[in-house]
N, C-alpha and C. Protein backbone atom coordinates (compact mmCIF):
# COMPACT_ATOMS: atom_id res chain seq x y z
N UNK A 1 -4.37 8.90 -3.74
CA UNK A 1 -4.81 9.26 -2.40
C UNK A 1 -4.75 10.78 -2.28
N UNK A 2 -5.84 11.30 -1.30
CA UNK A 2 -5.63 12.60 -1.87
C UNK A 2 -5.74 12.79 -0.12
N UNK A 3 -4.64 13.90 0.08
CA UNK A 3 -4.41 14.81 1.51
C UNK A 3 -4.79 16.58 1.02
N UNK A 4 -5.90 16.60 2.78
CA UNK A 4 -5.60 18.20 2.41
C UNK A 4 -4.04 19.13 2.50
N UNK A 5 -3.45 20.48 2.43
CA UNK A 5 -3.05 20.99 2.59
C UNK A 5 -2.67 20.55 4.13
N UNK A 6 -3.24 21.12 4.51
CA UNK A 6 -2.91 20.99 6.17
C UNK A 6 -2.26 19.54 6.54
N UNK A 7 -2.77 18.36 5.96
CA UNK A 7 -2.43 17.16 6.08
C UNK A 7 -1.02 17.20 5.39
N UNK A 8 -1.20 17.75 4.40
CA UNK A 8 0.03 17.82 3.38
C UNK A 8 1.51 18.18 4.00
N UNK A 9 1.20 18.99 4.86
CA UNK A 9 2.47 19.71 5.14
C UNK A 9 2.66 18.72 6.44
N UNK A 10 2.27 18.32 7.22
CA UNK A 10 2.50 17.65 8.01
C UNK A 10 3.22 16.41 8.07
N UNK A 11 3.07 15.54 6.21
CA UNK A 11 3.07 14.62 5.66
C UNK A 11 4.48 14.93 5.22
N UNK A 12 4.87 16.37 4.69
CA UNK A 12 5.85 16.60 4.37
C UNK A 12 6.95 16.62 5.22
N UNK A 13 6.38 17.05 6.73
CA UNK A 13 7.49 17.03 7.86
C UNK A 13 7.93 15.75 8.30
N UNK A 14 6.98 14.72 8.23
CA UNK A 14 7.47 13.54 8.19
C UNK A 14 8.59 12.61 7.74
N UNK A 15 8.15 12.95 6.48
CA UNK A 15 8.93 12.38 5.10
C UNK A 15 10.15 12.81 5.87
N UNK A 16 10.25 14.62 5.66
CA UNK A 16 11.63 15.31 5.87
C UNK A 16 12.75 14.58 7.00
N UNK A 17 11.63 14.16 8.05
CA UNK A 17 12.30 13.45 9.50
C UNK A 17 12.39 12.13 9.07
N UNK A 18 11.94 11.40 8.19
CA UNK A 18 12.28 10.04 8.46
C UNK A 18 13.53 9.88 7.18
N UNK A 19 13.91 10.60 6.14
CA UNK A 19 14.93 11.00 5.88
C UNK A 19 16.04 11.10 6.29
N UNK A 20 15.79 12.55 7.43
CA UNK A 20 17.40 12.25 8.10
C UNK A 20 18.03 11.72 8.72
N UNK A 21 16.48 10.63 9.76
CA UNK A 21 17.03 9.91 10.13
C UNK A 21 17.58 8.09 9.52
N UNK A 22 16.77 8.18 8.33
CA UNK A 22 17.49 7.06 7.44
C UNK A 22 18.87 6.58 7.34
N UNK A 23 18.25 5.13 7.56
CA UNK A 23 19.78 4.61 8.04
C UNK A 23 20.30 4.03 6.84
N UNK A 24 21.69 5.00 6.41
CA UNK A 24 22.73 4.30 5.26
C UNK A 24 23.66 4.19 5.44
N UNK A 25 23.85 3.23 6.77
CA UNK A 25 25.37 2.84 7.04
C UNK A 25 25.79 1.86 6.09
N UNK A 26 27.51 2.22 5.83
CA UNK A 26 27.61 1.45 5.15
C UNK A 26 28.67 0.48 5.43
N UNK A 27 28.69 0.31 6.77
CA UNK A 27 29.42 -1.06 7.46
C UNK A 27 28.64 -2.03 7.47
N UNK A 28 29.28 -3.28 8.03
CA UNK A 28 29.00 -4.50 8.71
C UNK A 28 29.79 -4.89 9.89
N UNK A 29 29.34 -5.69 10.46
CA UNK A 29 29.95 -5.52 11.68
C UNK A 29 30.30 -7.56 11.11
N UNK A 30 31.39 -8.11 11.40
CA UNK A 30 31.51 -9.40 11.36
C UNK A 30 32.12 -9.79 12.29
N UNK A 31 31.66 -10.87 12.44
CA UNK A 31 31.48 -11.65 14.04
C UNK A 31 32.78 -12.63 13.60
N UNK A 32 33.92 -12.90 14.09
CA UNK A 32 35.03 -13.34 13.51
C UNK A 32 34.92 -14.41 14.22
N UNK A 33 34.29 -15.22 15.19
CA UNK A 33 33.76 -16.35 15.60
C UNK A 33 32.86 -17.23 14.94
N UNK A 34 32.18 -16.54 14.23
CA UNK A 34 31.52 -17.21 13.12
C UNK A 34 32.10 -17.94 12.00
N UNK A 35 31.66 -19.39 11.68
CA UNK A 35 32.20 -20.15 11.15
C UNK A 35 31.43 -19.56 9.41
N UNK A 36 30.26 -18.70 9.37
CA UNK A 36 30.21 -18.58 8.11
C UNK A 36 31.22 -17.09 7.68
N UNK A 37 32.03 -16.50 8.40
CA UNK A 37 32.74 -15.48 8.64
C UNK A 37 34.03 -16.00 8.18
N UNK A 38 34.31 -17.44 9.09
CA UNK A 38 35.45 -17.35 8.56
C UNK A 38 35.75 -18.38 7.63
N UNK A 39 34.54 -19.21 6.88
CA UNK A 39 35.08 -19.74 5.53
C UNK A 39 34.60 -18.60 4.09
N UNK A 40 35.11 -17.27 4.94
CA UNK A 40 34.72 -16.40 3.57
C UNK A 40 34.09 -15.38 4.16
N UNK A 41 33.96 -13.60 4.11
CA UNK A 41 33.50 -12.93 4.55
C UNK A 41 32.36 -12.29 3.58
N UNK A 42 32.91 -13.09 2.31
CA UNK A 42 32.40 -12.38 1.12
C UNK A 42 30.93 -11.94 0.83
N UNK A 43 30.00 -13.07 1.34
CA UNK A 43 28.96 -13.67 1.27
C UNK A 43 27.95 -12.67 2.49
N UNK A 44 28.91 -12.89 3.20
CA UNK A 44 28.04 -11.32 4.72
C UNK A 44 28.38 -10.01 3.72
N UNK A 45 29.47 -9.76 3.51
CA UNK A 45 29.49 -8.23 3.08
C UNK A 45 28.86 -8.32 1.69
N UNK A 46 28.58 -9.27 0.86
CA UNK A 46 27.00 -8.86 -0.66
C UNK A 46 26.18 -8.73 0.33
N UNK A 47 25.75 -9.63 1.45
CA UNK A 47 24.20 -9.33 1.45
C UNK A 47 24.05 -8.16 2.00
N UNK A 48 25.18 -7.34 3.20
CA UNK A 48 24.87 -6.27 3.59
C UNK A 48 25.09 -5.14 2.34
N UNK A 49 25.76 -5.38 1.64
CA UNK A 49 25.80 -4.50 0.08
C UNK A 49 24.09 -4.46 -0.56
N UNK A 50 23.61 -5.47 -0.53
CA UNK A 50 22.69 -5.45 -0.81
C UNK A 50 21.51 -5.00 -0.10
N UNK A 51 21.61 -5.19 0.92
CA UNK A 51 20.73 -4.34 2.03
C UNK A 51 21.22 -2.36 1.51
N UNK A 52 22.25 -2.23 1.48
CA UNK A 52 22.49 -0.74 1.43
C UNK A 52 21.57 -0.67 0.34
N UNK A 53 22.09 -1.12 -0.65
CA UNK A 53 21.65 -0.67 -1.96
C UNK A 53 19.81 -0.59 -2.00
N UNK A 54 19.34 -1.44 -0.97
CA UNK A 54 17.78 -1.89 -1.18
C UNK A 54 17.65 -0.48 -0.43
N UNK A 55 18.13 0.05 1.03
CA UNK A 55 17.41 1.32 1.55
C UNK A 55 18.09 2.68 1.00
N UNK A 56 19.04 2.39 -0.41
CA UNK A 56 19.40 3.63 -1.04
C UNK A 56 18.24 3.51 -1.84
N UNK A 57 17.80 2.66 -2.56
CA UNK A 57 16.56 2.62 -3.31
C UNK A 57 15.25 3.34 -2.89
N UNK A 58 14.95 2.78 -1.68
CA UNK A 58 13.87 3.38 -1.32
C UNK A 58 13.98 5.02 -0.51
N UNK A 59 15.57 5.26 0.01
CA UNK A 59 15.77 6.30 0.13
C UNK A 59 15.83 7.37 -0.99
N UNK A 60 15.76 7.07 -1.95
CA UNK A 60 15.85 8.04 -3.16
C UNK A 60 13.97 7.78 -3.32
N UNK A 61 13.32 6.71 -3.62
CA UNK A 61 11.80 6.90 -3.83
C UNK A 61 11.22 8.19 -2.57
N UNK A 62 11.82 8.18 -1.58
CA UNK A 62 11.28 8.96 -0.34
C UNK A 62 11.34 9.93 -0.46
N UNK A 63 12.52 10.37 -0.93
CA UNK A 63 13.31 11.46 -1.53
C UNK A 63 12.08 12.50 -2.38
N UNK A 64 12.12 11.11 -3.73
CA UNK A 64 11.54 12.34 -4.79
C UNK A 64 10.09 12.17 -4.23
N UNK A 65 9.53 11.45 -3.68
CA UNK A 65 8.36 11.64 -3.34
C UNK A 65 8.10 12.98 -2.37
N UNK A 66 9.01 13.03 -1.94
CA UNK A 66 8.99 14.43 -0.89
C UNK A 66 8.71 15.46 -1.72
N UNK A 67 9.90 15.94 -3.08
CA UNK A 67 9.63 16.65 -3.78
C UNK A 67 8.62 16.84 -4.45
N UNK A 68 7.85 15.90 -4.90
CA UNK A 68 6.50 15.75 -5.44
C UNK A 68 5.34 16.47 -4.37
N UNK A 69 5.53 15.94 -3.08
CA UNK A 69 4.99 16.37 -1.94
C UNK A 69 4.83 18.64 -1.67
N UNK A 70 6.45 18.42 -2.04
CA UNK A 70 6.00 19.56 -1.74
C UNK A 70 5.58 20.68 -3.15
N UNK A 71 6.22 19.99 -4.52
CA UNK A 71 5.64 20.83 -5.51
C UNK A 71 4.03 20.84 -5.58
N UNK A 72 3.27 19.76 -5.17
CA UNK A 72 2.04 19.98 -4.95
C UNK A 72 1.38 20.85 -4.42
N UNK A 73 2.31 20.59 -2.69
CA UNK A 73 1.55 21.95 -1.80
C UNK A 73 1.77 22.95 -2.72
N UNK A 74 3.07 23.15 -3.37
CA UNK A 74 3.35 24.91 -3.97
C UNK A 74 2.26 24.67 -4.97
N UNK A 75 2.04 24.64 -5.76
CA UNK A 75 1.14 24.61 -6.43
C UNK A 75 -0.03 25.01 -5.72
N UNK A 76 -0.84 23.98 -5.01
CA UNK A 76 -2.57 24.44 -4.25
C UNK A 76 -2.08 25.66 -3.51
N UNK A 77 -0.92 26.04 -2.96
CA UNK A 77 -0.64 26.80 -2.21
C UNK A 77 -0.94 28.40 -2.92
N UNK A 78 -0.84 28.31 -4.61
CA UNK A 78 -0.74 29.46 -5.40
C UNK A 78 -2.58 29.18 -5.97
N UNK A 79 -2.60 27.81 -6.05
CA UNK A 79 -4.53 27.80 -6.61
C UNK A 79 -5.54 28.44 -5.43
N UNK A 80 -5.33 27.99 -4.16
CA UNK A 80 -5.85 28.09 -3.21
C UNK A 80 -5.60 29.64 -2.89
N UNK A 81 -5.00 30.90 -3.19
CA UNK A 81 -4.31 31.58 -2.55
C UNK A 81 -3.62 31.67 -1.09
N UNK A 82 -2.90 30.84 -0.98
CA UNK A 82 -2.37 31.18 0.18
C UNK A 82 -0.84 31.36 0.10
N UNK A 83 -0.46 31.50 -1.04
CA UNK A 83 1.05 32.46 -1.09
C UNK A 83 0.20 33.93 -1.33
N UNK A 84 -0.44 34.15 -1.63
CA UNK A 84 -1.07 35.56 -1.61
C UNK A 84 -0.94 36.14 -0.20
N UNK A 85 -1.68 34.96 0.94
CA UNK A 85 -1.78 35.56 2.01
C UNK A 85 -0.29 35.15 2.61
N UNK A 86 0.17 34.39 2.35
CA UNK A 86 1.78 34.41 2.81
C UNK A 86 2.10 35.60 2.85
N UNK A 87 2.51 36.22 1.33
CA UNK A 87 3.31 37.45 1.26
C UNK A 87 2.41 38.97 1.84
N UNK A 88 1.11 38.56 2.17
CA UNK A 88 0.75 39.61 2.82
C UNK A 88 0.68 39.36 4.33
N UNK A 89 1.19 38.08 5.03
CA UNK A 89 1.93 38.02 6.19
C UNK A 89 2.81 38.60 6.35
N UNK A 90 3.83 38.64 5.65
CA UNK A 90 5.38 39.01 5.73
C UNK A 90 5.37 40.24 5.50
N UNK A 91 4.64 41.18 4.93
CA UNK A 91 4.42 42.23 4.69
C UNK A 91 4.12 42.88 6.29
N UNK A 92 3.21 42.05 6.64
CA UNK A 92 2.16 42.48 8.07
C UNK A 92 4.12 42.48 9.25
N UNK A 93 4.19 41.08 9.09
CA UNK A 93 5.53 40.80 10.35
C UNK A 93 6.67 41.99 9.86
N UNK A 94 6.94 42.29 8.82
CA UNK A 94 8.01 43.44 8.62
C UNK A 94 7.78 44.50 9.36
N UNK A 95 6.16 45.05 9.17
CA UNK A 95 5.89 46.29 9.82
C UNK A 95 5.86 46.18 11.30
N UNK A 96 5.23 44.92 11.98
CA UNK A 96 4.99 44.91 12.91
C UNK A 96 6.38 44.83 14.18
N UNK A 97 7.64 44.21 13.34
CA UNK A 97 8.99 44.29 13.68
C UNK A 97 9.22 45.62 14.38
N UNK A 98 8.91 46.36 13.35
CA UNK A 98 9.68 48.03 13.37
C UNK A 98 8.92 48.60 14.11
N UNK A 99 8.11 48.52 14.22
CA UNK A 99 6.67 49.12 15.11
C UNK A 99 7.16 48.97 16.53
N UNK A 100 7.15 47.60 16.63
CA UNK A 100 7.89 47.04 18.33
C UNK A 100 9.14 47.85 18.30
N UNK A 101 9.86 48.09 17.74
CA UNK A 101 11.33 48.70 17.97
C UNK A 101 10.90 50.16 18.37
N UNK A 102 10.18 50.69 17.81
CA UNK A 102 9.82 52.04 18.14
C UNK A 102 8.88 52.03 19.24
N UNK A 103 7.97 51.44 19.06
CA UNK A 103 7.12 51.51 20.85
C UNK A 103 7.90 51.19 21.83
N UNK A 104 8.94 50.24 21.72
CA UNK A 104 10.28 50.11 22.56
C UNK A 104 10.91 51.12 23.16
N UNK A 105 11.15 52.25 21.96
CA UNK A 105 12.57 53.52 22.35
C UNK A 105 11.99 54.04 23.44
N UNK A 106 12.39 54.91 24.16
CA UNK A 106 12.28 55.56 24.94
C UNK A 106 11.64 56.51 24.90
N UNK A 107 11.29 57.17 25.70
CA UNK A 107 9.92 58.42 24.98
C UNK A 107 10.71 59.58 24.58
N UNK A 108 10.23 60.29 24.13
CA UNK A 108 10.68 61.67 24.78
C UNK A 108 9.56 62.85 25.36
N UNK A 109 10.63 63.11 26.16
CA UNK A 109 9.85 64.33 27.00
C UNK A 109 9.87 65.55 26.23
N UNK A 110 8.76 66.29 26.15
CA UNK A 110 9.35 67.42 24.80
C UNK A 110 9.45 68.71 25.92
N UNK A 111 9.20 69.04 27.46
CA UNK A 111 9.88 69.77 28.07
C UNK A 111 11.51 69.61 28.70
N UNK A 112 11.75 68.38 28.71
CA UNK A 112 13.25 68.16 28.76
C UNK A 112 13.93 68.59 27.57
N UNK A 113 13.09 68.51 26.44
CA UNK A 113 14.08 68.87 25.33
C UNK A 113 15.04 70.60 25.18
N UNK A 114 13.98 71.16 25.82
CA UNK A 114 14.27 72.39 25.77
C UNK A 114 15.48 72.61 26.94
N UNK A 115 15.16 72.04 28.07
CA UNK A 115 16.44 72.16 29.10
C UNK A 115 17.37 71.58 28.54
N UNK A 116 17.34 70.46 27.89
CA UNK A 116 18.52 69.92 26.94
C UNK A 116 19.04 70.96 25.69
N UNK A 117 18.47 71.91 25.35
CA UNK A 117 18.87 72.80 24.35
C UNK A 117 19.57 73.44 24.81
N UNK A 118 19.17 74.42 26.28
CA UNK A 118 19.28 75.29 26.81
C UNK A 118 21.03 74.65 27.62
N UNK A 119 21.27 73.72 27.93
CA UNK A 119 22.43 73.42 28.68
C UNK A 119 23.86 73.31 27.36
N UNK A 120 23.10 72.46 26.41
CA UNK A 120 24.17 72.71 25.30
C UNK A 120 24.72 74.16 24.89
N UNK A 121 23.63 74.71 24.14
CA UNK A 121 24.34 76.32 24.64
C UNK A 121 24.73 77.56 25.08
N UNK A 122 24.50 76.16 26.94
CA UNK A 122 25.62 76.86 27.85
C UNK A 122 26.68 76.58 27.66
N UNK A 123 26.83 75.39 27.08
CA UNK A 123 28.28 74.59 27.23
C UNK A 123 29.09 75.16 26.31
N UNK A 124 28.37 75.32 25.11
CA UNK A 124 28.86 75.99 23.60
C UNK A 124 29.55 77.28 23.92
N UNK A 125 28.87 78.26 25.19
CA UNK A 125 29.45 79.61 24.99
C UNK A 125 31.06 79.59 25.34
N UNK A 126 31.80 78.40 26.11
CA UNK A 126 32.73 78.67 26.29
C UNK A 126 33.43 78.55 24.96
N UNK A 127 34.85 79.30 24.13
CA UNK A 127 35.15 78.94 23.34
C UNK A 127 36.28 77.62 23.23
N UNK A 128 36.75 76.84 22.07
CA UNK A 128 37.40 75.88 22.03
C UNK A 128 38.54 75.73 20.72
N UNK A 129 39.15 75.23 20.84
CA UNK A 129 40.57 75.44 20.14
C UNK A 129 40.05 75.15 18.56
N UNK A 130 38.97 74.01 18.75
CA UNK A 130 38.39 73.54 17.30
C UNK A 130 36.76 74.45 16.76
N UNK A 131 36.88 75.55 17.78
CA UNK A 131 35.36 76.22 17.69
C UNK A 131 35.11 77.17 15.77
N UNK A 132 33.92 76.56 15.38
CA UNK A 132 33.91 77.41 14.41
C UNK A 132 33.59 78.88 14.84
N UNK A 133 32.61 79.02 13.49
CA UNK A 133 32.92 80.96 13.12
C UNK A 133 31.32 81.29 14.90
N UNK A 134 30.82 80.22 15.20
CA UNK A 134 29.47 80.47 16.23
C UNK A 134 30.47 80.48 17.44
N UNK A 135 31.57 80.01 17.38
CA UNK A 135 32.05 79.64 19.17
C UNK A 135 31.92 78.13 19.15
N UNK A 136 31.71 77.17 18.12
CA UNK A 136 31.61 76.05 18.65
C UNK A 136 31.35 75.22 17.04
N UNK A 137 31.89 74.18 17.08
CA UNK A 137 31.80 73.45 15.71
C UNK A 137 30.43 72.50 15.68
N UNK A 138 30.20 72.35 14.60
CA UNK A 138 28.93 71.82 13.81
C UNK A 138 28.50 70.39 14.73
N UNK A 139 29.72 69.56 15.11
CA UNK A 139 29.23 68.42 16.07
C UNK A 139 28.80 68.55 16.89
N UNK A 140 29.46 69.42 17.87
CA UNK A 140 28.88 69.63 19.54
C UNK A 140 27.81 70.23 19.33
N UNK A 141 27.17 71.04 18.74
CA UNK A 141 26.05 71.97 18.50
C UNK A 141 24.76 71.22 18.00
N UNK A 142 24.95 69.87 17.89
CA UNK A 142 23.57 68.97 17.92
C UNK A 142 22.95 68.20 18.77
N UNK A 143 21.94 67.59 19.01
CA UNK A 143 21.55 67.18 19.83
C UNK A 143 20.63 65.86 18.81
N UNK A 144 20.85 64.42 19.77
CA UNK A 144 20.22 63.36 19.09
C UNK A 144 18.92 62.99 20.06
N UNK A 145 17.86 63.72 19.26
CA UNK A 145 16.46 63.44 19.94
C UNK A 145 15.89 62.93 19.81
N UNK A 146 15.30 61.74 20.83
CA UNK A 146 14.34 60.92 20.07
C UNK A 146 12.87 61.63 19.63
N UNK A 147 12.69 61.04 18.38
CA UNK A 147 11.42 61.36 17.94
C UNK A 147 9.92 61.21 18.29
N UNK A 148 9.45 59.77 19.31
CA UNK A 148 8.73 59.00 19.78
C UNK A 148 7.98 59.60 20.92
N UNK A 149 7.12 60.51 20.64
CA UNK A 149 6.61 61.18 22.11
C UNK A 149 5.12 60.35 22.60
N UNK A 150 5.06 60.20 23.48
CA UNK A 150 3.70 59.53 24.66
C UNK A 150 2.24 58.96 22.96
N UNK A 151 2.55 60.70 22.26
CA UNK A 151 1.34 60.72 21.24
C UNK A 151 1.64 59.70 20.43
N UNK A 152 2.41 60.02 19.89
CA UNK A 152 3.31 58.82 18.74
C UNK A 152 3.19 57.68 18.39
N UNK A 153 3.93 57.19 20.74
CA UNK A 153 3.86 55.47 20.76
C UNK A 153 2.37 55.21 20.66
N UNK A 154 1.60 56.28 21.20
CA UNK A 154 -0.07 55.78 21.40
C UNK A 154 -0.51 55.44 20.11
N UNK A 155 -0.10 56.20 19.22
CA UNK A 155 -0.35 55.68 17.57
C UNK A 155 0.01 54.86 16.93
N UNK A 156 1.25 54.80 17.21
CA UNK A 156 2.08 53.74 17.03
C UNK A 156 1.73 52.56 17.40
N UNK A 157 1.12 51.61 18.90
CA UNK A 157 0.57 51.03 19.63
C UNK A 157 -1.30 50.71 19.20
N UNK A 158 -1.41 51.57 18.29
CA UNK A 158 -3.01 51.21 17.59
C UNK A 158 -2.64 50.82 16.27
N UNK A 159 -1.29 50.96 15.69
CA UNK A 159 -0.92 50.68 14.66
C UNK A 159 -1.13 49.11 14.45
N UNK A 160 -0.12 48.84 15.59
CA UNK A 160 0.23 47.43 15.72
C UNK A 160 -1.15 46.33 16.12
N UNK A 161 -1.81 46.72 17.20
CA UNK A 161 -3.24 45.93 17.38
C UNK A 161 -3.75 45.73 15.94
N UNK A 162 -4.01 46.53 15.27
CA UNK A 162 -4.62 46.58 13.82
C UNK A 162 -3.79 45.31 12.91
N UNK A 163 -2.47 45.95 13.04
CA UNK A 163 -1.89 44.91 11.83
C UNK A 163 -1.87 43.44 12.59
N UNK A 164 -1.97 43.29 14.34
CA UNK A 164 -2.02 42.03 14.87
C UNK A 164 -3.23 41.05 14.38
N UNK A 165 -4.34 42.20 14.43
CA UNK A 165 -5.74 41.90 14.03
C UNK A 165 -5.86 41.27 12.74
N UNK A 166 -5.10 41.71 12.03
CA UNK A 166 -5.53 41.59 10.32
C UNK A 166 -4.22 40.59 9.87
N UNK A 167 -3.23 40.38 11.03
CA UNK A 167 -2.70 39.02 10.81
C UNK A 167 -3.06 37.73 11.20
N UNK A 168 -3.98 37.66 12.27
CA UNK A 168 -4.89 37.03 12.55
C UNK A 168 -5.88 36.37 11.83
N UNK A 169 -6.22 37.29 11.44
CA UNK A 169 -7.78 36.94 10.02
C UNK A 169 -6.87 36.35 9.02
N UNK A 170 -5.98 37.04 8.60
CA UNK A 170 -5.02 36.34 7.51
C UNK A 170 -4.75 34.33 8.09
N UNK A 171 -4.41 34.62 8.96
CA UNK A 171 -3.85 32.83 9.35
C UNK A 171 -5.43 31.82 9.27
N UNK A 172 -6.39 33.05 9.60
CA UNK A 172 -7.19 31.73 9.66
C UNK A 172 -7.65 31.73 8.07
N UNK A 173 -7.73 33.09 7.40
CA UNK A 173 -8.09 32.79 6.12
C UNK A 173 -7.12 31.39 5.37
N UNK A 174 -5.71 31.50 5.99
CA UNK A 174 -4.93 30.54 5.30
C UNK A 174 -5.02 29.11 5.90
N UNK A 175 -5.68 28.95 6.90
CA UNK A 175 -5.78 27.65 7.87
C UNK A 175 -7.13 27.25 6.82
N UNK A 176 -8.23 27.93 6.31
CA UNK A 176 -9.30 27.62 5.77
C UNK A 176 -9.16 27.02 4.57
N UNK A 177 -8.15 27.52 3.85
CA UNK A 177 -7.84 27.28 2.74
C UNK A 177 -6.77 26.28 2.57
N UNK A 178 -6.13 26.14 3.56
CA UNK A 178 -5.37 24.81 3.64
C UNK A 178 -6.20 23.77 3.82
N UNK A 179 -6.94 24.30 4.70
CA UNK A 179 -8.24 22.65 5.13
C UNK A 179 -8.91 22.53 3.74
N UNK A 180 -9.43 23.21 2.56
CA UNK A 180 -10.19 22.98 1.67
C UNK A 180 -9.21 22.71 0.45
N UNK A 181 -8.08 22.98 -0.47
CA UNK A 181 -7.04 22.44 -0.82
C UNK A 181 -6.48 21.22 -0.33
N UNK A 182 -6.42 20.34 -1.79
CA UNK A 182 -5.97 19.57 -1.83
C UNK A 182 -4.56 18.88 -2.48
N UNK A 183 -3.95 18.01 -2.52
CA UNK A 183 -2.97 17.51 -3.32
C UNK A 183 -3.45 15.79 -3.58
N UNK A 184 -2.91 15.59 -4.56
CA UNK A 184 -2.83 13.89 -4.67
C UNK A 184 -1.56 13.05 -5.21
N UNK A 185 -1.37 12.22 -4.29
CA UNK A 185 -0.28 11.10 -4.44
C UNK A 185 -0.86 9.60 -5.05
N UNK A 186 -0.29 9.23 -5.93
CA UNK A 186 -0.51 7.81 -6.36
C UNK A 186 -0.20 6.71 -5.28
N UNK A 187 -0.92 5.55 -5.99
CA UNK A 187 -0.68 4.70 -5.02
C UNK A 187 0.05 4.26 -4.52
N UNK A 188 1.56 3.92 -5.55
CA UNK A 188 2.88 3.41 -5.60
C UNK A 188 3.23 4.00 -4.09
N UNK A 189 3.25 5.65 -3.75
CA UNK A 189 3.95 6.60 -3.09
C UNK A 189 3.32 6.15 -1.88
N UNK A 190 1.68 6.23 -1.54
CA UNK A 190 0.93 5.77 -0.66
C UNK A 190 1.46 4.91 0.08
N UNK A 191 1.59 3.59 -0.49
CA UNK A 191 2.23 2.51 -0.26
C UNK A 191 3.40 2.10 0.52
N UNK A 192 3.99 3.08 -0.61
CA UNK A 192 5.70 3.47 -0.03
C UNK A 192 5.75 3.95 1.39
N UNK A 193 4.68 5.04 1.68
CA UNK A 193 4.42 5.96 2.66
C UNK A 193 4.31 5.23 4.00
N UNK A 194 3.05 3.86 3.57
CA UNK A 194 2.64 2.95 4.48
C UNK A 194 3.71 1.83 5.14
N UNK A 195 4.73 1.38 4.53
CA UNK A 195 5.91 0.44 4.39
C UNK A 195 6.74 1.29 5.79
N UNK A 196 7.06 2.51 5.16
CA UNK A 196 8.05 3.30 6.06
C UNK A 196 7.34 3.42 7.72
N UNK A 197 6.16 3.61 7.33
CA UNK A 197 5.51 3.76 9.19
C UNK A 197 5.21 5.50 8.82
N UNK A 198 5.20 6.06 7.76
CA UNK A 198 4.58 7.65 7.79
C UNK A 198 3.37 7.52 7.89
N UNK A 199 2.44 6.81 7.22
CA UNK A 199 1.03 6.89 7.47
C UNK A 199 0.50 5.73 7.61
């Protein structure tokens, strides 16, 4: 049976969910009113032994079928290129991270900067017990400016549209190529697939 990509991964989230929620309890509950309970318990706890053992069985077929599931996608995922365009997503979201952090900061005003120069050394001329050879030591005598002026973020802010743009084209290039990639599962798995209620 053959699923596209897109189907694929969907198929895979399935699997993944009907997994965890797979039930491998490994009690029984016995009804001590029961007359087949109490000439012997033995006979309830094989068959529920045997019940475990039947949905550990098929919990392990689900299992590796998953893995199969998803070495496939990896695979079309590298024929198809779309780990290509993956890693030139992640490339795009790294920049676009840092970008937001900086269109974020605060601006700066580059005529405040100078009144900000100008007040430090006023402050500097007084002298101080720790003052170097200027009247004032190497710490107090700096100033932490932001770099980010009006021009900057504006560049900064065409930066980002661009890389939004061209992450865009990227998803659908990879939505295209998921729809046209394929994988294939045998029937056995199919089957298996159909039994559980996945497809």
């Amino acid at each position: 049976m053959k699923f596209t990509v897109t189907k694929a991964l969907r198929l895979r989230s399935a699997i993944e969910e009907k997994l965890k929620s797979y039930d491998l309890k490994a009690t029984v509950e016995l009804d001590v009113d029961s007359k087949r309970v109490q000439s012997g318990p033995a006979d309830v706890i094989a068959e529920a032994a045997a019940g475990l053992s039947a949905r550990l069985e098929t919990f392990a077929r689900l299992s590796a079928l998953l893995a199969k599931v998803r070495i496939a996608i990896a695979k079309a995922n590298v024929e198809s290129g779309v780990e290509e365009i993956l890693a030139q997503q992640g490339n795009i979201d790294r920049q676009i991270a840092k970008l937001k952090q900086l269109v974020a900061a605060p601006r700066v005003d580059l005529d405040s900067i100078d009144n900000k120069i100008t007040r430090r050394l006023q402050s500097l001329k007084t002298p101080s017990p720790s003052a170097g050879y200027y009247g004032h030591s190497a710490e107090t005598a700096s100033l932490s400016i932001n770099t980010v002026t009006e021009t900057v973020a504006a560049d900064l802010e065409k930066q980002l549209i661009g890389l939004r743009r061209t992450k865009a084209e990227l998803e659908d290039s990879r939505a295209v190529a998921n729809a046209r990639a394929e994988i294939e599962i045998g029937d056995d798995d199919h089957r298996l697939l159909i039994e559980q209620g996945i497809v």
